[in-house]
C-alpha atoms as a PDB file:
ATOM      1  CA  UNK A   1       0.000   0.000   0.000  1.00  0.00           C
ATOM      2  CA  UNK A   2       1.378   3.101  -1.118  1.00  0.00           C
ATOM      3  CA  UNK A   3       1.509   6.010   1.895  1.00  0.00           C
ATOM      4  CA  UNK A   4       0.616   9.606   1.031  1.00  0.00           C
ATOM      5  CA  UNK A   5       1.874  12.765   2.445  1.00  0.00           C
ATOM      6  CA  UNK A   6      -1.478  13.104   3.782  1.00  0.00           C
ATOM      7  CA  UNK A   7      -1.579   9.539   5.477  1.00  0.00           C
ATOM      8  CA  UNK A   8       1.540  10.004   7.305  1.00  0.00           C
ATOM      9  CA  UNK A   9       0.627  13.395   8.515  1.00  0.00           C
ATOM     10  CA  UNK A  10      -2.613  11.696   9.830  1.00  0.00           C
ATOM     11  CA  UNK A  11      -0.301   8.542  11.708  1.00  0.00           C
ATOM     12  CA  UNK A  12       1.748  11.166  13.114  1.00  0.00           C
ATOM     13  CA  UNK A  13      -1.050  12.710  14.659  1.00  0.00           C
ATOM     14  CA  UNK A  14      -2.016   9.824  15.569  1.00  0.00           C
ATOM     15  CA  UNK A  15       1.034   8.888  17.180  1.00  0.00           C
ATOM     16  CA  UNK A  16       0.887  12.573  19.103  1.00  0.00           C
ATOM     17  CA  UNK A  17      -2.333  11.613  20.530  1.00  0.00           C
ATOM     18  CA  UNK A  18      -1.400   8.109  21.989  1.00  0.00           C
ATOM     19  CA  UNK A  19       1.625   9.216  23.642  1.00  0.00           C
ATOM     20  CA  UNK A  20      -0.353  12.563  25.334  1.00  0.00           C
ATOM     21  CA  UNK A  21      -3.500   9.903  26.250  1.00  0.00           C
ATOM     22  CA  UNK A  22      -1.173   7.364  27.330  1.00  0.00           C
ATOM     23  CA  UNK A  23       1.701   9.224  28.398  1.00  0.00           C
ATOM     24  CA  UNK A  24       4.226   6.311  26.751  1.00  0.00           C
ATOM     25  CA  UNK A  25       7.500   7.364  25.504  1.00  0.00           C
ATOM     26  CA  UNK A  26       7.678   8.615  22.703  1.00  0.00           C
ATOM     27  CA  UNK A  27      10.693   9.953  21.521  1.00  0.00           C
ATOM     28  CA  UNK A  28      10.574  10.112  18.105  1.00  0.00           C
ATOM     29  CA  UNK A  29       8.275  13.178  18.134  1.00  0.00           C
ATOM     30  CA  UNK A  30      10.082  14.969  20.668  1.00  0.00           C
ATOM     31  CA  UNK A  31      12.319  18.102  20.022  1.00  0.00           C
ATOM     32  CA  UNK A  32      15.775  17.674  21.853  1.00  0.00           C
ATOM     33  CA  UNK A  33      16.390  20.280  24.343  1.00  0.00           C
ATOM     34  CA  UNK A  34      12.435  20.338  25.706  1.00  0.00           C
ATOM     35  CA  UNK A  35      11.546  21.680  29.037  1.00  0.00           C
ATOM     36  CA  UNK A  36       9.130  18.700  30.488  1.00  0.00           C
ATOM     37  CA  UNK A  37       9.331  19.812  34.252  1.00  0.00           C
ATOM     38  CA  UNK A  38      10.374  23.025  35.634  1.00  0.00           C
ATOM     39  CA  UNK A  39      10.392  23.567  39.496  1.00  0.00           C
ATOM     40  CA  UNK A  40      12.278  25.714  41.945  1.00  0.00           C
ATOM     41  CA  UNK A  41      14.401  24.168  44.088  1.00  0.00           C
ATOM     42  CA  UNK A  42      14.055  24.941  48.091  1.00  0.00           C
ATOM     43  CA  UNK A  43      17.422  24.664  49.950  1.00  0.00           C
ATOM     44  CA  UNK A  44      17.931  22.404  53.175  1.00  0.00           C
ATOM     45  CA  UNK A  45      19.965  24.162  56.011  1.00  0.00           C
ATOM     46  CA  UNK A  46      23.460  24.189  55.848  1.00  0.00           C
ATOM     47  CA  UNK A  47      23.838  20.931  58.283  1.00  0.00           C
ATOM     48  CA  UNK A  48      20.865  18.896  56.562  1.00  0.00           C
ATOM     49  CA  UNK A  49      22.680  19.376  53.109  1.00  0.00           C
ATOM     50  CA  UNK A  50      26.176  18.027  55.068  1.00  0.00           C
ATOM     51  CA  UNK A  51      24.413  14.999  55.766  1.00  0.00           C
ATOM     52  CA  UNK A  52      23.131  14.332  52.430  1.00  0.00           C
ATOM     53  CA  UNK A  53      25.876  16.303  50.024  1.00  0.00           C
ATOM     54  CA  UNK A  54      29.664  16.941  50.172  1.00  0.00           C
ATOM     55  CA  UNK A  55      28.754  20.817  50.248  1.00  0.00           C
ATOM     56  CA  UNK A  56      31.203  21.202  53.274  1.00  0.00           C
ATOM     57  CA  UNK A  57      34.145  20.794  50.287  1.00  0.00           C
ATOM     58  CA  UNK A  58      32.714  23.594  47.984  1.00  0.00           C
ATOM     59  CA  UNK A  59      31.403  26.283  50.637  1.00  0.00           C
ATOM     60  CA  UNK A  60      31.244  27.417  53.924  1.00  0.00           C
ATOM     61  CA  UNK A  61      28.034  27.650  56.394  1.00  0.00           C
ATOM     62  CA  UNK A  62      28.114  31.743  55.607  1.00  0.00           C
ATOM     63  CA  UNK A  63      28.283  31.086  51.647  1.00  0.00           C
ATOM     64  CA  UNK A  64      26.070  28.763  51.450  1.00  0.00           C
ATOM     65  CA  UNK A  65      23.472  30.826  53.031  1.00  0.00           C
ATOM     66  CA  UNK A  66      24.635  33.871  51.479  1.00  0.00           C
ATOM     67  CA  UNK A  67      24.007  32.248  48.029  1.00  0.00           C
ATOM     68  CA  UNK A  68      20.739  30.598  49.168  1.00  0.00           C
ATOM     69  CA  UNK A  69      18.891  33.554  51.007  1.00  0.00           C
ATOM     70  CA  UNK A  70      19.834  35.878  47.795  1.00  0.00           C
ATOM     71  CA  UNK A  71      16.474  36.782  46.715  1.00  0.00           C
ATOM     72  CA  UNK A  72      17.893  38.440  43.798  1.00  0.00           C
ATOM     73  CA  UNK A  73      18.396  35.127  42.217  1.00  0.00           C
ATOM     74  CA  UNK A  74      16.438  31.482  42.045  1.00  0.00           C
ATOM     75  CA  UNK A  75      17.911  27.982  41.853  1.00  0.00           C
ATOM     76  CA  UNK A  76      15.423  25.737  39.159  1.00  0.00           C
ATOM     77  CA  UNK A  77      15.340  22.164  38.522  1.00  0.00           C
ATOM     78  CA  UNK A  78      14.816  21.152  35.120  1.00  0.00           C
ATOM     79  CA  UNK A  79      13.764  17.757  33.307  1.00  0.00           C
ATOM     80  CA  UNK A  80      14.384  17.919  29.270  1.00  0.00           C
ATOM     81  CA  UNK A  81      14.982  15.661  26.840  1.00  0.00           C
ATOM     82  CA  UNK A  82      17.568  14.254  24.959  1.00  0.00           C
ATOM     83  CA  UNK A  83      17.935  11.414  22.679  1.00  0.00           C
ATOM     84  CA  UNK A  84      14.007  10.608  23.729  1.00  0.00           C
ATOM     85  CA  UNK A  85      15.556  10.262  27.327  1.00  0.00           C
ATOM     86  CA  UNK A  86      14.418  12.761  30.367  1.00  0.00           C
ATOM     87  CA  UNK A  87      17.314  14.449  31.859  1.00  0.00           C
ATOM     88  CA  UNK A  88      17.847  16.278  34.577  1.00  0.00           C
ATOM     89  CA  UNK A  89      19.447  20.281  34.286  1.00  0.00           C
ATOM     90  CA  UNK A  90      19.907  22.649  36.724  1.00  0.00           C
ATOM     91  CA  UNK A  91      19.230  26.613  35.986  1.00  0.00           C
ATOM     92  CA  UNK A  92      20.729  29.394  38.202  1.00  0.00           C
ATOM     93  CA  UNK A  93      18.919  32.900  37.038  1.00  0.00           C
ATOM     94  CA  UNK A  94      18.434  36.561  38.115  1.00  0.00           C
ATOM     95  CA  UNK A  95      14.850  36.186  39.860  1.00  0.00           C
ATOM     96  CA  UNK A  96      13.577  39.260  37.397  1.00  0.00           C
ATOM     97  CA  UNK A  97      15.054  38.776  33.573  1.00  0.00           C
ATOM     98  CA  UNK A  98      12.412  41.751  32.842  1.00  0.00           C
ATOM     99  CA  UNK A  99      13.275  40.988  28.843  1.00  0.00           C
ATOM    100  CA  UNK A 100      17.386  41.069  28.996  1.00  0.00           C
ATOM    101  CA  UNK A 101      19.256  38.509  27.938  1.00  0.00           C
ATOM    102  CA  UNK A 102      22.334  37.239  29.460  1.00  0.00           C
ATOM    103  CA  UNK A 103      25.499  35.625  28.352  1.00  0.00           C
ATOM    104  CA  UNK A 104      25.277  31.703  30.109  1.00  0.00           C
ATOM    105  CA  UNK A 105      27.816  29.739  31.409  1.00  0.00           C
ATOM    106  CA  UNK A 106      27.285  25.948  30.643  1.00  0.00           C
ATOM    107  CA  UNK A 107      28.699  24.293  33.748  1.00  0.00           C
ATOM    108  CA  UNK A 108      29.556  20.139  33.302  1.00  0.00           C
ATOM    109  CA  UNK A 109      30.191  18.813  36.751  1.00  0.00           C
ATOM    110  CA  UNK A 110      32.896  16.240  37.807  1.00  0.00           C
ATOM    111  CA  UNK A 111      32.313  12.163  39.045  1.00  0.00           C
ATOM    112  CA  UNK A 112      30.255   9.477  37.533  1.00  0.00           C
ATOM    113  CA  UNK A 113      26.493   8.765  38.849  1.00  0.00           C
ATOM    114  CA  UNK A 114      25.193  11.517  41.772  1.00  0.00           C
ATOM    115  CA  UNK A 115      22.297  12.368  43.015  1.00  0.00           C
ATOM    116  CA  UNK A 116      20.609  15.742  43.850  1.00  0.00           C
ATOM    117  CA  UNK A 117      23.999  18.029  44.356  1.00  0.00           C
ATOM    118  CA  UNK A 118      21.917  21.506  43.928  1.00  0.00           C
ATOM    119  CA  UNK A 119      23.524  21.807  47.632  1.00  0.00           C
ATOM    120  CA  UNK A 120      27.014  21.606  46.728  1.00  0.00           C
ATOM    121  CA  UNK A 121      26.928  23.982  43.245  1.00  0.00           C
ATOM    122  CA  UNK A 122      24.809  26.898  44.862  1.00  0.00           C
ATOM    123  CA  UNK A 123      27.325  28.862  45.798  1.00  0.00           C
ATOM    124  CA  UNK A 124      29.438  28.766  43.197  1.00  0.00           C
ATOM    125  CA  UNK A 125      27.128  29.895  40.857  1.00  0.00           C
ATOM    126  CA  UNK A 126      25.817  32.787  43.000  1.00  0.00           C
ATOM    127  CA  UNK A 127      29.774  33.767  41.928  1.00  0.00           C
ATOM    128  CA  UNK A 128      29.120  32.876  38.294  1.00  0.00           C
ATOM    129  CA  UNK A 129      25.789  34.905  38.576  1.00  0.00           C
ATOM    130  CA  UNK A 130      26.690  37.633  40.280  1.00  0.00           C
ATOM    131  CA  UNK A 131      29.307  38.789  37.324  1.00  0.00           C
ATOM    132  CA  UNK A 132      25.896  38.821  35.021  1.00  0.00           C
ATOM    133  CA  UNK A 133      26.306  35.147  33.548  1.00  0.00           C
ATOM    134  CA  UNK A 134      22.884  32.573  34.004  1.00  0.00           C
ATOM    135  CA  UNK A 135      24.178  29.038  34.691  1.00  0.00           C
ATOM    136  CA  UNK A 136      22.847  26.131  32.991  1.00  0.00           C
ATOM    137  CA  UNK A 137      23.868  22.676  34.152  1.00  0.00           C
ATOM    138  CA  UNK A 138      23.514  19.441  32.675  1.00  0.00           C
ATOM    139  CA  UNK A 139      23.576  16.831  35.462  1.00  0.00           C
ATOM    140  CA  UNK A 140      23.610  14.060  32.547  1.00  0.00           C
ATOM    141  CA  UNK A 141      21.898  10.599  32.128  1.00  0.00           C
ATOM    142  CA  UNK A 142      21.142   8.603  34.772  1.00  0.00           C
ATOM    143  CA  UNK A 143      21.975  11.319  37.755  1.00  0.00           C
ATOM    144  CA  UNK A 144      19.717  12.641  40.244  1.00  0.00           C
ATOM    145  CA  UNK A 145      16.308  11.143  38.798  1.00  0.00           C
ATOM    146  CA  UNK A 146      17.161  11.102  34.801  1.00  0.00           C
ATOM    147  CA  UNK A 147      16.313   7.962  32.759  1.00  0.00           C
ATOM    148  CA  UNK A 148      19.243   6.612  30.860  1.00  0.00           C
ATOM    149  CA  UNK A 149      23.020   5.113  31.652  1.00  0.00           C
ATOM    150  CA  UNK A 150      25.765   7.237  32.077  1.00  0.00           C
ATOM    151  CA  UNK A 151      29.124   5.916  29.860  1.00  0.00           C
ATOM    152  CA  UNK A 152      30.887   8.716  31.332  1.00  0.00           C
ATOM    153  CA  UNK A 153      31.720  10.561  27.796  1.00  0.00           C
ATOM    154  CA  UNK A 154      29.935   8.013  25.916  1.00  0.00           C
ATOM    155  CA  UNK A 155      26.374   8.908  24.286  1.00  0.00           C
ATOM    156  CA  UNK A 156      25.540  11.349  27.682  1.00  0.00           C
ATOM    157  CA  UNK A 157      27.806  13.799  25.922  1.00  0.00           C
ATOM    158  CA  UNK A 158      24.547  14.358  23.844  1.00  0.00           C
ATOM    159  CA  UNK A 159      22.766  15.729  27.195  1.00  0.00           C
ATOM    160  CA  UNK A 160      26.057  18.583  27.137  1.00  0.00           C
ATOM    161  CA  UNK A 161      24.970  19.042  23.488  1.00  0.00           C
ATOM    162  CA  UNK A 162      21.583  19.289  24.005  1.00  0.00           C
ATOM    163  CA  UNK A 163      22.146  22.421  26.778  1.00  0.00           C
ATOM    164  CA  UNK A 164      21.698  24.440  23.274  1.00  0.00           C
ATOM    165  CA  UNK A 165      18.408  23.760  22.042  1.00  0.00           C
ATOM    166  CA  UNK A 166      17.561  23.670  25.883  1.00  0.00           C
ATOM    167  CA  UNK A 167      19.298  27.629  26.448  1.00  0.00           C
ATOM    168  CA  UNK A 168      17.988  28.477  23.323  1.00  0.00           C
ATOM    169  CA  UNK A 169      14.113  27.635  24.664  1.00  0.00           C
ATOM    170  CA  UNK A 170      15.173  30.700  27.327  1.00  0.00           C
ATOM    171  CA  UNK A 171      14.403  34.235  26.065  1.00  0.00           C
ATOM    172  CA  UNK A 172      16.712  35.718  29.011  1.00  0.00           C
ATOM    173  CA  UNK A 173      19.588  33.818  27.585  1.00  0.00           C
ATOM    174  CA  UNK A 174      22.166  35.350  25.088  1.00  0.00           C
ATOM    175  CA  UNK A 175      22.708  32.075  22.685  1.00  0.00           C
ATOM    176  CA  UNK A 176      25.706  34.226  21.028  1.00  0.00           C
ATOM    177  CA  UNK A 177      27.136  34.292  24.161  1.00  0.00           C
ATOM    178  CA  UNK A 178      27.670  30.981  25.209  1.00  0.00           C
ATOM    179  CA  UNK A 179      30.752  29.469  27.573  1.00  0.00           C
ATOM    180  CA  UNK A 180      31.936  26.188  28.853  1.00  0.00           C
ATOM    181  CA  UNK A 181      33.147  25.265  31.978  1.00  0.00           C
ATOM    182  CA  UNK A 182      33.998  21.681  33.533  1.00  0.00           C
ATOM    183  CA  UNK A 183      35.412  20.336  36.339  1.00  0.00           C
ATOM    184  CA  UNK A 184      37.389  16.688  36.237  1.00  0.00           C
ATOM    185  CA  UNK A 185      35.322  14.780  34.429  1.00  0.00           C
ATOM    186  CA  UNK A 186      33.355  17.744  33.292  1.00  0.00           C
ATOM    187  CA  UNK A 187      36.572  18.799  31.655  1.00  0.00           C
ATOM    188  CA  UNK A 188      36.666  15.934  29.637  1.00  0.00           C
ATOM    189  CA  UNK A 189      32.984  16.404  28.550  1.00  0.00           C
ATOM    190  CA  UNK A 190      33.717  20.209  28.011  1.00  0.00           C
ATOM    191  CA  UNK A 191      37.023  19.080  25.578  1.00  0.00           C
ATOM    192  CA  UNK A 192      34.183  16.345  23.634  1.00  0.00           C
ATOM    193  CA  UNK A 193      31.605  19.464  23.244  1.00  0.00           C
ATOM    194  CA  UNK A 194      34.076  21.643  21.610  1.00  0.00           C
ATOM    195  CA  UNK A 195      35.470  18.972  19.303  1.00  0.00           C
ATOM    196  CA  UNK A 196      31.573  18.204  18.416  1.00  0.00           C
ATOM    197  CA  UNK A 197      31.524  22.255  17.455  1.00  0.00           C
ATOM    198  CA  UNK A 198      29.224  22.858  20.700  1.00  0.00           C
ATOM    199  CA  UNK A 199      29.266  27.079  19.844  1.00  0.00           C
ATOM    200  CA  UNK A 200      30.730  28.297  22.781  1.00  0.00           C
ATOM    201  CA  UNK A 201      32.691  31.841  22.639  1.00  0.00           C
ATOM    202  CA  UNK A 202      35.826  29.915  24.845  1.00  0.00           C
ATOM    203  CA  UNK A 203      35.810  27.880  27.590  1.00  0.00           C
ATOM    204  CA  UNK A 204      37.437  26.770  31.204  1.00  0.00           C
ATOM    205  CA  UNK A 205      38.560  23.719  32.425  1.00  0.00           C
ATOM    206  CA  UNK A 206      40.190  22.638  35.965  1.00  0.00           C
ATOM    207  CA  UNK A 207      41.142  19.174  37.052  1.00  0.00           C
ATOM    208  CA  UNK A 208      40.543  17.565  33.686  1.00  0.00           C
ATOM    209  CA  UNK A 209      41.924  14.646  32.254  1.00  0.00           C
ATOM    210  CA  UNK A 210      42.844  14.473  28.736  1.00  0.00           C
ATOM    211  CA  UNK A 211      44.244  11.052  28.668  1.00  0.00           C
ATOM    212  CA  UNK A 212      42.337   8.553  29.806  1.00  0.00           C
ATOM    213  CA  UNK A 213      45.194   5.548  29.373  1.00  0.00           C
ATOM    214  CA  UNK A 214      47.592   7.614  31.832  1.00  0.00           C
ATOM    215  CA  UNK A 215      44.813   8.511  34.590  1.00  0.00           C
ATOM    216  CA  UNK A 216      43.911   4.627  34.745  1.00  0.00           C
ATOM    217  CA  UNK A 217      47.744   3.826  35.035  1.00  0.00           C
ATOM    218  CA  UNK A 218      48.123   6.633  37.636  1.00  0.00           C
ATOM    219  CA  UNK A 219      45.198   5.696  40.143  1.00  0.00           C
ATOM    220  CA  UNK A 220      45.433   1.681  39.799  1.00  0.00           C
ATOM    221  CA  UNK A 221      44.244   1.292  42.627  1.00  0.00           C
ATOM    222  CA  UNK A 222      40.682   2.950  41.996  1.00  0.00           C
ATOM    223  CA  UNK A 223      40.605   2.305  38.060  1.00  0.00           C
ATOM    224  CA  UNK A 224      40.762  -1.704  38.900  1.00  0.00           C
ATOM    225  CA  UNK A 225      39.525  -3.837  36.126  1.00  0.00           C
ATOM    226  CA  UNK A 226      36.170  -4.366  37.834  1.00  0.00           C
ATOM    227  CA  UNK A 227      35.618  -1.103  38.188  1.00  0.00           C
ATOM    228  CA  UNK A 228      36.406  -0.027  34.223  1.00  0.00           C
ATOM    229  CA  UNK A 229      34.165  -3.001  33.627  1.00  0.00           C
ATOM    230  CA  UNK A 230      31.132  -1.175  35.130  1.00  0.00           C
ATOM    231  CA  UNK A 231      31.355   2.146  34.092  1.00  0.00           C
ATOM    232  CA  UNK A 232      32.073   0.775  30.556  1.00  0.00           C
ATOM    233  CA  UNK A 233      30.636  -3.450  30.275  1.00  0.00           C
ATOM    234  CA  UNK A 234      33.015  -3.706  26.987  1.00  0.00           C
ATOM    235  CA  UNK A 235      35.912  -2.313  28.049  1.00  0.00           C
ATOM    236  CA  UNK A 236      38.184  -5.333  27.236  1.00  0.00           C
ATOM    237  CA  UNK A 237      37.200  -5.353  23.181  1.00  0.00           C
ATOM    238  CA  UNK A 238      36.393  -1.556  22.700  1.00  0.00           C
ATOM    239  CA  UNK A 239      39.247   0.235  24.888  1.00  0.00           C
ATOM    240  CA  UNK A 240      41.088   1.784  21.807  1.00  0.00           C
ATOM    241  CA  UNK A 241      37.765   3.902  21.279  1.00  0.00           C
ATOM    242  CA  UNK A 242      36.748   4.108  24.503  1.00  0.00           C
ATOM    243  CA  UNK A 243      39.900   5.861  25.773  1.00  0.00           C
ATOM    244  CA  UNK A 244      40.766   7.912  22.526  1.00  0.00           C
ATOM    245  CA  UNK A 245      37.543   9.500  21.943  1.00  0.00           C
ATOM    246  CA  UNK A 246      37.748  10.897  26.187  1.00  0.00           C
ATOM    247  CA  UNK A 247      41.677  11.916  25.541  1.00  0.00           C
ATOM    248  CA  UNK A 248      41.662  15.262  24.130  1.00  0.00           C
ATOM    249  CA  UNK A 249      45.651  14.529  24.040  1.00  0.00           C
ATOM    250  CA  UNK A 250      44.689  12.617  20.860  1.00  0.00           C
ATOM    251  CA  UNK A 251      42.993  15.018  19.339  1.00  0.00           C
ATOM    252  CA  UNK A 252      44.199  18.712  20.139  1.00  0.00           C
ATOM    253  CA  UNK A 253      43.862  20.189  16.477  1.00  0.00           C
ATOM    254  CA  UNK A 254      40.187  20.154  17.407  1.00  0.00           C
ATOM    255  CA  UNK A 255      39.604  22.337  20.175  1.00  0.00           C
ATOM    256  CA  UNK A 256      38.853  25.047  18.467  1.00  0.00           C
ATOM    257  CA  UNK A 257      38.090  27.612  21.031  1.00  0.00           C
ATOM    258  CA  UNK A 258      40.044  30.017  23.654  1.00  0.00           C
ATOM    259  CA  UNK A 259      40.813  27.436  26.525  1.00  0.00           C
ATOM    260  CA  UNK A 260      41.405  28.786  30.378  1.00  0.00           C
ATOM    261  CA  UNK A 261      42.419  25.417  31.754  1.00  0.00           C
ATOM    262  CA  UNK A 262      43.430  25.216  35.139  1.00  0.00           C
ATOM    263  CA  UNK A 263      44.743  22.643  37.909  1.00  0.00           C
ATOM    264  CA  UNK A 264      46.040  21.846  41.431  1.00  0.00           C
ATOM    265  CA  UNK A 265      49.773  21.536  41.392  1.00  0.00           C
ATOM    266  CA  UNK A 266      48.961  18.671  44.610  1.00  0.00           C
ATOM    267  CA  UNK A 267      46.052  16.921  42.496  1.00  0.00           C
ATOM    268  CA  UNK A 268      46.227  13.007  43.486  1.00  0.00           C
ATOM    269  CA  UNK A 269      43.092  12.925  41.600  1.00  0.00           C
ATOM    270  CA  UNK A 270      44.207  14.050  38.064  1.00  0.00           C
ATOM    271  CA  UNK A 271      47.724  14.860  37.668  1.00  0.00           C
ATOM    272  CA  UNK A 272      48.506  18.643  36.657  1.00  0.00           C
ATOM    273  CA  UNK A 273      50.473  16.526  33.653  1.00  0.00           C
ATOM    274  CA  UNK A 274      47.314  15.693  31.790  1.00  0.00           C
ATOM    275  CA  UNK A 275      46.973  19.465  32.021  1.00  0.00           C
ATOM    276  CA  UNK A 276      50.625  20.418  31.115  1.00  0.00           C
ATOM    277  CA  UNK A 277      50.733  17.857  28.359  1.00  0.00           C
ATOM    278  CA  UNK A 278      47.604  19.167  26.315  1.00  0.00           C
ATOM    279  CA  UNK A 279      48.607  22.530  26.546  1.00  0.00           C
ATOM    280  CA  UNK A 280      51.825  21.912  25.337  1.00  0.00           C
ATOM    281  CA  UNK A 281      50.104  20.506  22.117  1.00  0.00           C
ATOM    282  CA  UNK A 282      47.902  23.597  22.174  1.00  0.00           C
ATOM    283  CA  UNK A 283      51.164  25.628  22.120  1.00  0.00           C
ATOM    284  CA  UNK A 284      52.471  23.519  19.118  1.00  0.00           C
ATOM    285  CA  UNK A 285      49.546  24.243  17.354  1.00  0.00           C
ATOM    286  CA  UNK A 286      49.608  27.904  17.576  1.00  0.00           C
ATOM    287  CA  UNK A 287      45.951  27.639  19.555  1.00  0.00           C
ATOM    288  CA  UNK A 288      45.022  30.220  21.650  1.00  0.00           C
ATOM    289  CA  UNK A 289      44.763  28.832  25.355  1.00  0.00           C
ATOM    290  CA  UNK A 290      45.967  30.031  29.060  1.00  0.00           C
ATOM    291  CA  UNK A 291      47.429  27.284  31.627  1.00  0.00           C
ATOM    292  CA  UNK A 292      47.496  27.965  35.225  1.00  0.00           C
ATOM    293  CA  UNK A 293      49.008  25.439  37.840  1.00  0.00           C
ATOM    294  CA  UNK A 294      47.597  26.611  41.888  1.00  0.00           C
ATOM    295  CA  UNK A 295      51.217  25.261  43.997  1.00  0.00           C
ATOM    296  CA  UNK A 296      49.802  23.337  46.732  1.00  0.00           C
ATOM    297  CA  UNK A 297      46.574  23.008  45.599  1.00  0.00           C
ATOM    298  CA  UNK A 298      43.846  19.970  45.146  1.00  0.00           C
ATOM    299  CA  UNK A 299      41.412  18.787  42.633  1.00  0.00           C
ATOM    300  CA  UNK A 300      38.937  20.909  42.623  1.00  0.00           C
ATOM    301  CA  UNK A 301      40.966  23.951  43.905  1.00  0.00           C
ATOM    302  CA  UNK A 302      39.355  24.431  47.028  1.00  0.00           C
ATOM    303  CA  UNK A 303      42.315  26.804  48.535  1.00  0.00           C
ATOM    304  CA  UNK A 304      41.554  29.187  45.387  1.00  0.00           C
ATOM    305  CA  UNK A 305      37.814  29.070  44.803  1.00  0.00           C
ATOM    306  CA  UNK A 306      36.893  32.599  44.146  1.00  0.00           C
ATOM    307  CA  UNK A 307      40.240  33.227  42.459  1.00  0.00           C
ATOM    308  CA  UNK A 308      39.412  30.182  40.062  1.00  0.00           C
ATOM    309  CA  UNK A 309      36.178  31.485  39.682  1.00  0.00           C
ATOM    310  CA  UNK A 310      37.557  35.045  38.889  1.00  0.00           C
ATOM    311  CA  UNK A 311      39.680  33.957  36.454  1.00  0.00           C
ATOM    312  CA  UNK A 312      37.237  32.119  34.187  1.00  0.00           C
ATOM    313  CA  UNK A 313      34.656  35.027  34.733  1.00  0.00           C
ATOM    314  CA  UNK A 314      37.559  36.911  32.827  1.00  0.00           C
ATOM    315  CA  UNK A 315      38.384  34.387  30.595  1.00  0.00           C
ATOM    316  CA  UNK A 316      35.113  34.341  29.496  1.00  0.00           C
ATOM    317  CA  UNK A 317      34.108  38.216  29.434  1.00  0.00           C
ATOM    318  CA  UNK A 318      37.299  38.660  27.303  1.00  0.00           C
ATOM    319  CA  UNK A 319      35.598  36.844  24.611  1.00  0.00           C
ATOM    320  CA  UNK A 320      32.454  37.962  25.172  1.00  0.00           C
ATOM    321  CA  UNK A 321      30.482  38.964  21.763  1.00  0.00           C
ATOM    322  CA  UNK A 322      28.438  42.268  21.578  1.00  0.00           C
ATOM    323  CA  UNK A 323      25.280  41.572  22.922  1.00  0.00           C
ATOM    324  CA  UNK A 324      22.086  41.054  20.505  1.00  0.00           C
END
């Protein structure tokens, strides 16, 4: 039976129907990047969220409820899609846009699989937002309530990718003026994104790995065999992909964009080589990138938060496009 224009237009609506009446999944008809939940997120105390976060590692009890009881802004958790799965985002915005439109930082956070870490970011992006930027953060598949498995720079490097359609859904968000910036395994992603052309103005990186092969051989002892086994099932007859396609030391021609990268000189997470190694193929290639090392200084830079801070708020007003 031959199928008309017409006739599919009807099946499609068709389809539209079912999956509103019966609320099944259907992914082929939705647009990447959709807002399916929207709610504003209300803060424990500062000693409920140290039970239930690490927030004591990313703020004191005074910023915490400095950023939190700053009505000027609001914290909102999102649920969008990507590749037909739900995802989870979370939005940090002036509480009155009143039609302007503001340059957004698109943070990608470190670790595998977490939970609900709204606790742990809210102060740092009161910093972010305070220098005029709205954050948008991508918690990826499988975290905090989204459907999905996480392959840790696998096919959740979509959910990064699909921050765009998502900002772009935002009228108080300046899509020219997009940035990037990723922490440890969030580096990683944020290297991935700009090799995919993810149209960010420059971006800022601290604690990232860019070779995958030397981080397992430098923490043995937490990258066993069992453990590369679950965050990746075929490991053993795909590890040539899997480790060049998260080792931006493999591919440094592509990143494309100003880089700020940044790293503890004490890191026993990541070693500050990964760092020093990629930008010294940045510097071959006559790319344009900055590389700071913090002496006696950890993974995620705790000694130097606002300075880190500072310096990719700079980074990323220095590249800042007139806005529309």
């Amino acid at each position: 039976m031959r199928i008309t224009k017409v006739m599919w237009a009807f099946a499609v609506l068709g389809l539209i129907s079912i999956c509103a009446e019966s609320r099944v999944s259907c992914a082929y008809v939705t647009q990447a990047g959709q807002v399916v939940e929207r709610k504003t997120y209300v803060f424990p105390s500062y000693e409920q969220a140290v039970q239930i976060t690490d927030v004591e590692n990313y703020a004191s009890k005074e910023g915490y409820e400095r950023a939190v009881n700053d009505r000027n802004f609001e914290f909102q958790k999102l649920k969008y899609t990507s590749d037909g799965l739900k995802v989870i985002a979370y939005l940090y915005k002036p509480a009155r846009t009143e039609g302007r439109r503001h340059p957004a930082i698109i943070f990608n956070r470190g670790s595998t699989v977490r939970g609900d870490i709204a606790p742990e970011l809210v102060s740092f992006f009161h910093r972010l937002a305070s220098q005029g930027f709205v954050v948008l953060a991508p918690m990826y598949r499988q975290s905090d309530g989204g459907e999905g498995r996480d392959e840790v720079g696998g096919a959740d490097v979509d959910d990064l990718m699909n921050a765009v359609p998502l900002a772009k859904s935002f009228d108080f968000i300046d899509t020219g003026n997009l940035f990037l910036y990723g922490e440890s395994r969030g580096g990683m992603m944020t290297y991935q994104a700009i090799k995919k052309d993810f149209p960010a103005n420059a971006a800022a990186v601290f604690g990232a790995f860019t070779d995958l092969e030397a981080l397992i051989k430098f923490r043995p002892q937490v990258y066993l065999p069992a453990t590369l086994k679950q965050l990746w099932p075929d490991f053993d007859t795909r590890k040539d992909e899997i480790v060049k396609s998260r080792s931006a030391i493999h591919w440094p021609e592509l990143l494309g964009v100003p880089l700020l990268i940044m790293h503890g000189g004490t890191d026993w997470s990541v070693s500050p080589s990964q760092s020093l190694a990629i930008a010294q193929r940045l510097q071959d290639l006559g790319k344009t990138y900055e590389l700071i090392i913090y002496a006696q200084d950890g993974h995620i830079l705790s000694r130097n938060l606002e300075d880190r801070d500072r310096r990719a708020v700079g980074w990323f007003k220095k590249h800042m496009k007139n806005k529309s």
